[in-house]
Protein backbone atom coordinates (compact mmCIF):
# COMPACT_ATOMS: atom_id res chain seq x y z
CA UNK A 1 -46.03 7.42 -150.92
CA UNK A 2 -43.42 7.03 -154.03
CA UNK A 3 -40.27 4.70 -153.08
CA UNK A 4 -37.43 5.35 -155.72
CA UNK A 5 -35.40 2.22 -155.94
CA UNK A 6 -32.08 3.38 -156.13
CA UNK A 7 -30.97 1.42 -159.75
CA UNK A 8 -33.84 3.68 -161.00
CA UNK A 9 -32.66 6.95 -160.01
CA UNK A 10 -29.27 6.16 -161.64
CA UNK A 11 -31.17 4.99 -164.79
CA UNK A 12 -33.22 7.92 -164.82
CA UNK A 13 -30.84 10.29 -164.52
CA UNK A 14 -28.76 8.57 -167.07
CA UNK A 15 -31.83 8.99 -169.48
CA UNK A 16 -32.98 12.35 -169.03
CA UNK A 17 -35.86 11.28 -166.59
CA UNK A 18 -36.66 13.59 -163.81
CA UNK A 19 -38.61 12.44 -161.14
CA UNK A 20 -41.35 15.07 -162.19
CA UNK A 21 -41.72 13.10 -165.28
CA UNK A 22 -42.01 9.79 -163.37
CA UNK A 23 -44.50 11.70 -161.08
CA UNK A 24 -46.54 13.36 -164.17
CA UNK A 25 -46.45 9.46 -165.95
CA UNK A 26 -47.58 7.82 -163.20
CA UNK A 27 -50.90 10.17 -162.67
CA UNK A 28 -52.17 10.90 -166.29
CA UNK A 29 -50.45 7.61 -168.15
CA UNK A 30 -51.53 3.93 -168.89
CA UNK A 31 -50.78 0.41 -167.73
CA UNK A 32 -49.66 -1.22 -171.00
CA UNK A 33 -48.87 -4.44 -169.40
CA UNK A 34 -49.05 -6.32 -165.88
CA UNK A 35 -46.72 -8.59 -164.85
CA UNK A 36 -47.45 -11.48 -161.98
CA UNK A 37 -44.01 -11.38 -160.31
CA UNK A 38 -43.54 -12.38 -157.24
CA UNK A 39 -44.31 -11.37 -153.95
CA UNK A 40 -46.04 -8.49 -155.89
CA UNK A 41 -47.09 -7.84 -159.14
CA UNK A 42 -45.94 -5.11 -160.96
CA UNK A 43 -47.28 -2.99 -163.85
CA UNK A 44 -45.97 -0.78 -167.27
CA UNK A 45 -47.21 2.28 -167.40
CA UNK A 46 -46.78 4.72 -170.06
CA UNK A 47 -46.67 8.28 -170.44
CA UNK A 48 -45.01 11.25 -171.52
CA UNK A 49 -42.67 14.00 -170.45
CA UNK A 50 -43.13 17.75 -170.90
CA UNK A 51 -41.91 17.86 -174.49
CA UNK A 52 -44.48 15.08 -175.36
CA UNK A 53 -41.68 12.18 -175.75
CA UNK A 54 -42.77 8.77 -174.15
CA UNK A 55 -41.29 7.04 -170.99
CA UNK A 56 -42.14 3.79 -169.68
CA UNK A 57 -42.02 3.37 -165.75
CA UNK A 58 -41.99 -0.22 -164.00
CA UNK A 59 -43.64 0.14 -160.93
CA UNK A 60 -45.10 -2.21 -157.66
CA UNK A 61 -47.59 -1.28 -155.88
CA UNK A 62 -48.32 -2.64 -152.14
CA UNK A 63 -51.28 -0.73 -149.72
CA UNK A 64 -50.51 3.08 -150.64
CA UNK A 65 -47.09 2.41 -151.46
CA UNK A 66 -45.77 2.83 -155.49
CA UNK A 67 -42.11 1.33 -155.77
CA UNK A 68 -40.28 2.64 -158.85
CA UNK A 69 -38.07 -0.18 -160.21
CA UNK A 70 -37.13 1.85 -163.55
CA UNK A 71 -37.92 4.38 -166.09
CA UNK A 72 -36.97 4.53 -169.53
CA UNK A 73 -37.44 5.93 -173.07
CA UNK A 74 -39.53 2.92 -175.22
CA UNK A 75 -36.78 2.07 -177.93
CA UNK A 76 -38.32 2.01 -182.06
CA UNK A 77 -36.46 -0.89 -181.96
CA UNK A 78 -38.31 -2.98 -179.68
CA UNK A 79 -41.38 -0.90 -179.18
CA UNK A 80 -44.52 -0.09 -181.89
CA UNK A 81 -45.36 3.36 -183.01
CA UNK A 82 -48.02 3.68 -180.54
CA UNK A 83 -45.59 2.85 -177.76
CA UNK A 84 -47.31 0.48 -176.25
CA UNK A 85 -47.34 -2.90 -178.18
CA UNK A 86 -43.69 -4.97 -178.46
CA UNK A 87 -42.53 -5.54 -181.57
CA UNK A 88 -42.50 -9.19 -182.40
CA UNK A 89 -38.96 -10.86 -182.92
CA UNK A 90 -38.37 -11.57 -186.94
């Protein structure tokens, strides 16, 4: 079962993210990171959409549950080429 927080559905549709490209991300993409927050941790994943442009989803995941916290299209600014590694501050 998929939870949509509801910040994320106003960020996604904000973006351009449908929930069919959360949904397609979230079964063929990668974790890029894990984070140990608290009471769960959550992960990065990365995919990409139809048209082959990346999104990032934060996600949770409890039993068979998946919260999404947030999508988003990975910035050049803060994000590598590959889409997956942060740029370093300078």
């Amino acid at each position: 079962m998929i939870l949509w927080r509801e910040h994320a559905l106003l960020r996604m549709a904000k973006r351009d993210i449908t929930v069919s490209d959360v949904r397609s991300v979230l079964k063929t993409g990668i974790v890029i990171e894990t984070f140990e927050d608290s009471p769960l941790p959550s992960r990065l994943v990365l995919g990409f959409d139809t048209a082959g442009d990346p999104i990032h989803v934060l996600v949770r995941e409890r039993d068979d549950e998946l919260c999404i916290f947030t999508a988003y299209r990975p910035s050049d600014e803060l994000w590598e080429a590959d889409h997956r590694t942060r740029k370093r501050p300078q």
